[in-house]
Protein backbone atom coordinates (compact mmCIF):
# COMPACT_ATOMS: atom_id res chain seq x y z
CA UNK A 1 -44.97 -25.09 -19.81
CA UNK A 2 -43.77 -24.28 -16.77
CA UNK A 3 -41.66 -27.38 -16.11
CA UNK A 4 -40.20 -26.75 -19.93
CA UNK A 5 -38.95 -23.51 -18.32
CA UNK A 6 -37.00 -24.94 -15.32
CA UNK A 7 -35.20 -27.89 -17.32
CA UNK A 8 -34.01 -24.60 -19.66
CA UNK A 9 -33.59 -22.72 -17.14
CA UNK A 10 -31.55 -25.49 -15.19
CA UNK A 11 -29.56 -26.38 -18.39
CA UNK A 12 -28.38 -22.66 -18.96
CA UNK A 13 -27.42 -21.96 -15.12
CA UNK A 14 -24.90 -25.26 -15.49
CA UNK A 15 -23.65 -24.24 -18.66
CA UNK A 16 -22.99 -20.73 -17.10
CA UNK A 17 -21.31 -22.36 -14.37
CA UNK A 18 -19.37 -24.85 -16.48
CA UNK A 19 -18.02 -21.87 -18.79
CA UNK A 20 -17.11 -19.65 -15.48
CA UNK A 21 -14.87 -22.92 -13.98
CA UNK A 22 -13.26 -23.43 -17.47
CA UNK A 23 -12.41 -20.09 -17.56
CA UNK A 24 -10.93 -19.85 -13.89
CA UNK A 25 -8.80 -22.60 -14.73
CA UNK A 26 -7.64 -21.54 -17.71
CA UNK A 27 -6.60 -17.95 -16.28
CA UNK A 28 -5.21 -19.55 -12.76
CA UNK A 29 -1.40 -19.13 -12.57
CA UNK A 30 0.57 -21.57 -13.45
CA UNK A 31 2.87 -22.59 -10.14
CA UNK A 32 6.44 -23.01 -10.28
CA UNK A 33 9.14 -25.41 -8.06
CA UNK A 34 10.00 -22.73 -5.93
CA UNK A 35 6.74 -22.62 -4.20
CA UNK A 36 6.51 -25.68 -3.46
CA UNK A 37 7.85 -27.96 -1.06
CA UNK A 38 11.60 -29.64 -1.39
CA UNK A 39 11.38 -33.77 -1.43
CA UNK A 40 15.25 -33.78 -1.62
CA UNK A 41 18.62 -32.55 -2.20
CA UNK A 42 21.21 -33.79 -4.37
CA UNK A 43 24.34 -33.61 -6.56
CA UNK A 44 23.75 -33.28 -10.53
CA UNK A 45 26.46 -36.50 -10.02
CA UNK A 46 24.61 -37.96 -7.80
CA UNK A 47 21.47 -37.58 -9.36
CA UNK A 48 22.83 -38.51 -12.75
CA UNK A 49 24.87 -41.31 -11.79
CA UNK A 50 21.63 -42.75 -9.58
CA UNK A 51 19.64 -42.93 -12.82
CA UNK A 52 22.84 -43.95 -15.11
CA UNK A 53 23.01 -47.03 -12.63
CA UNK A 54 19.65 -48.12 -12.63
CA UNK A 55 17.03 -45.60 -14.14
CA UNK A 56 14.05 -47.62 -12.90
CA UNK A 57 15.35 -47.27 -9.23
CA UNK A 58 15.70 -43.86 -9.26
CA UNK A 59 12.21 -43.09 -10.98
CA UNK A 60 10.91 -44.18 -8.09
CA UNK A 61 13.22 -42.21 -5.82
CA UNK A 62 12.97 -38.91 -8.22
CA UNK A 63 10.42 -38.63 -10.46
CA UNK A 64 7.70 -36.41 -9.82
CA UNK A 65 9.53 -34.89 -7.08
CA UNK A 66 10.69 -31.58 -6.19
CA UNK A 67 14.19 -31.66 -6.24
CA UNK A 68 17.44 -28.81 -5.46
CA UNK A 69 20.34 -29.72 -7.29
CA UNK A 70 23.59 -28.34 -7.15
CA UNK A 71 25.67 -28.16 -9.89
CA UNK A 72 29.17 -26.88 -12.16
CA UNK A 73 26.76 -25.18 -15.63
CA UNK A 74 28.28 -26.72 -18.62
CA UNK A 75 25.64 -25.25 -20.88
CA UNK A 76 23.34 -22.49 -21.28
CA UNK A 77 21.11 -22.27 -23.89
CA UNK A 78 18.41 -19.46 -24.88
CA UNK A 79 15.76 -19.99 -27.43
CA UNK A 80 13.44 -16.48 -27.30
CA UNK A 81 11.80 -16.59 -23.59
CA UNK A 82 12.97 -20.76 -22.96
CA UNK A 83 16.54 -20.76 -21.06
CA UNK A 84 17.28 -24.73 -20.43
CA UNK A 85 21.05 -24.99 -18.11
CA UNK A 86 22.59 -27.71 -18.06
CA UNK A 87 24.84 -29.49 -15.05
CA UNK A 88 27.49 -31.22 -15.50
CA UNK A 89 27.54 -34.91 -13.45
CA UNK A 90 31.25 -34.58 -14.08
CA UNK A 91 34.32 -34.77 -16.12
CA UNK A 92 33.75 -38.56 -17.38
CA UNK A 93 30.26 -38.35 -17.93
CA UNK A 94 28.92 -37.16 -21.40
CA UNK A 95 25.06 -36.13 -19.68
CA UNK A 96 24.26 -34.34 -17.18
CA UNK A 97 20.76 -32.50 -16.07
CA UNK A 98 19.05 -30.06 -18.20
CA UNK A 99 17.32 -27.85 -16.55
CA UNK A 100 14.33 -25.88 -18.08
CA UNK A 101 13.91 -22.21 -16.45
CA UNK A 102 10.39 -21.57 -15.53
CA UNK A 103 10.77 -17.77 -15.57
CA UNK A 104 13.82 -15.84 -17.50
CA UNK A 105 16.59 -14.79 -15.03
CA UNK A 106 18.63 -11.85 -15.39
CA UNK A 107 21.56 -12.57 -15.31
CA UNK A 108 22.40 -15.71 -16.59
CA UNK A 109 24.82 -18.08 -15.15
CA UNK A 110 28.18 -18.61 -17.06
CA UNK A 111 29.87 -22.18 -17.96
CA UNK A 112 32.21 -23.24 -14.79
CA UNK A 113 29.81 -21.68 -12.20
CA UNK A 114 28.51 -23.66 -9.59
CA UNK A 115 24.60 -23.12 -9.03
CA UNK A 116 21.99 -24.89 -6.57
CA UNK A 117 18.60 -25.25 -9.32
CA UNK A 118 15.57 -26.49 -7.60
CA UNK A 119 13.05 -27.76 -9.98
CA UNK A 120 10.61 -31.00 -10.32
CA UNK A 121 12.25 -34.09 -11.95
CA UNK A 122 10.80 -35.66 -14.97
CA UNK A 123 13.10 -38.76 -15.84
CA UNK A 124 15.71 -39.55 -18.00
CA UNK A 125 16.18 -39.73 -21.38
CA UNK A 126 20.22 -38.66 -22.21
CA UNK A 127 19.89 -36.45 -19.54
CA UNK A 128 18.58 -36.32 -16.34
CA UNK A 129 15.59 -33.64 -16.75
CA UNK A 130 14.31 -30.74 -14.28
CA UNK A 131 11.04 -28.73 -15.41
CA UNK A 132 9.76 -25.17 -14.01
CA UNK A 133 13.31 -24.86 -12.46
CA UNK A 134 14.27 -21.74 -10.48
CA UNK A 135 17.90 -20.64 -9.70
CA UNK A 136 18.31 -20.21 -5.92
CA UNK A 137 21.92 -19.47 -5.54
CA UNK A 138 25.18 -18.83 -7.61
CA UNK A 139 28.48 -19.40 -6.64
């Protein structure tokens, strides 16, 4: 009986423990870019014309990275709490890189400002594409 008792007993404790880690996880903040460390800084030119040229290249260089990019905004877009900008990589190129606003900022940038975005870089796909971004400065 007794040894019943400690494999329950046992089985319960790590279940207890199990559901308190799941739940600390679940709860734990979710971290943006702009707490963590810079890898590089480019041009939205630059960076689009890097992975226009040769997109396997530039995963390497980019992806998963923590990237500033500066930029002229030739799009905002806000859909309820989700604000995605998008830079221009200049007047002859139809993409550029869409950046998706981790938090809501107040104010917005306008089209024809120039803005340094620092976000992490996912790939390409039309455009060049920056998650959790956060607007450092606007011009």
């Amino acid at each position: 009986m007794t040894r019943k008792k400690t494999i329950l007993f046992a089985a319960v404790f790590l279940c207890l423990v199990a559901g308190g880690t799941g739940y600390y996880l679940y709860n734990k903040p979710r971290t943006t870019a702009a707490e963590a460390h810079t890898d590089d800084s480019v041009t939205a030119r630059e960076l689009y014309g890097t992975f226009a040229k040769d997109e396997k290249t530039a995963g390497k260089l980019y992806e998963n990275k923590v990237l500033e990019v500066t930029g002229t905004v030739m799009n905002v877009e806000q859909n309820g709490k989700e604000v995605s900008v998008l830079l221009a990589a200049g007047e002859s190129d139809s993409g550029g890189v869409n950046c998706s606003l981790a938090e809501n900022t107040d104010p917005l940038p306008k089209s024809g400002e120039t803005i340094r975005v620092k976000g992490k870089c996912t790939g390409f796909l039309m455009d060049v594409s920056l998650v959790d971004a956060t607007i450092l400065t606007t011009k």
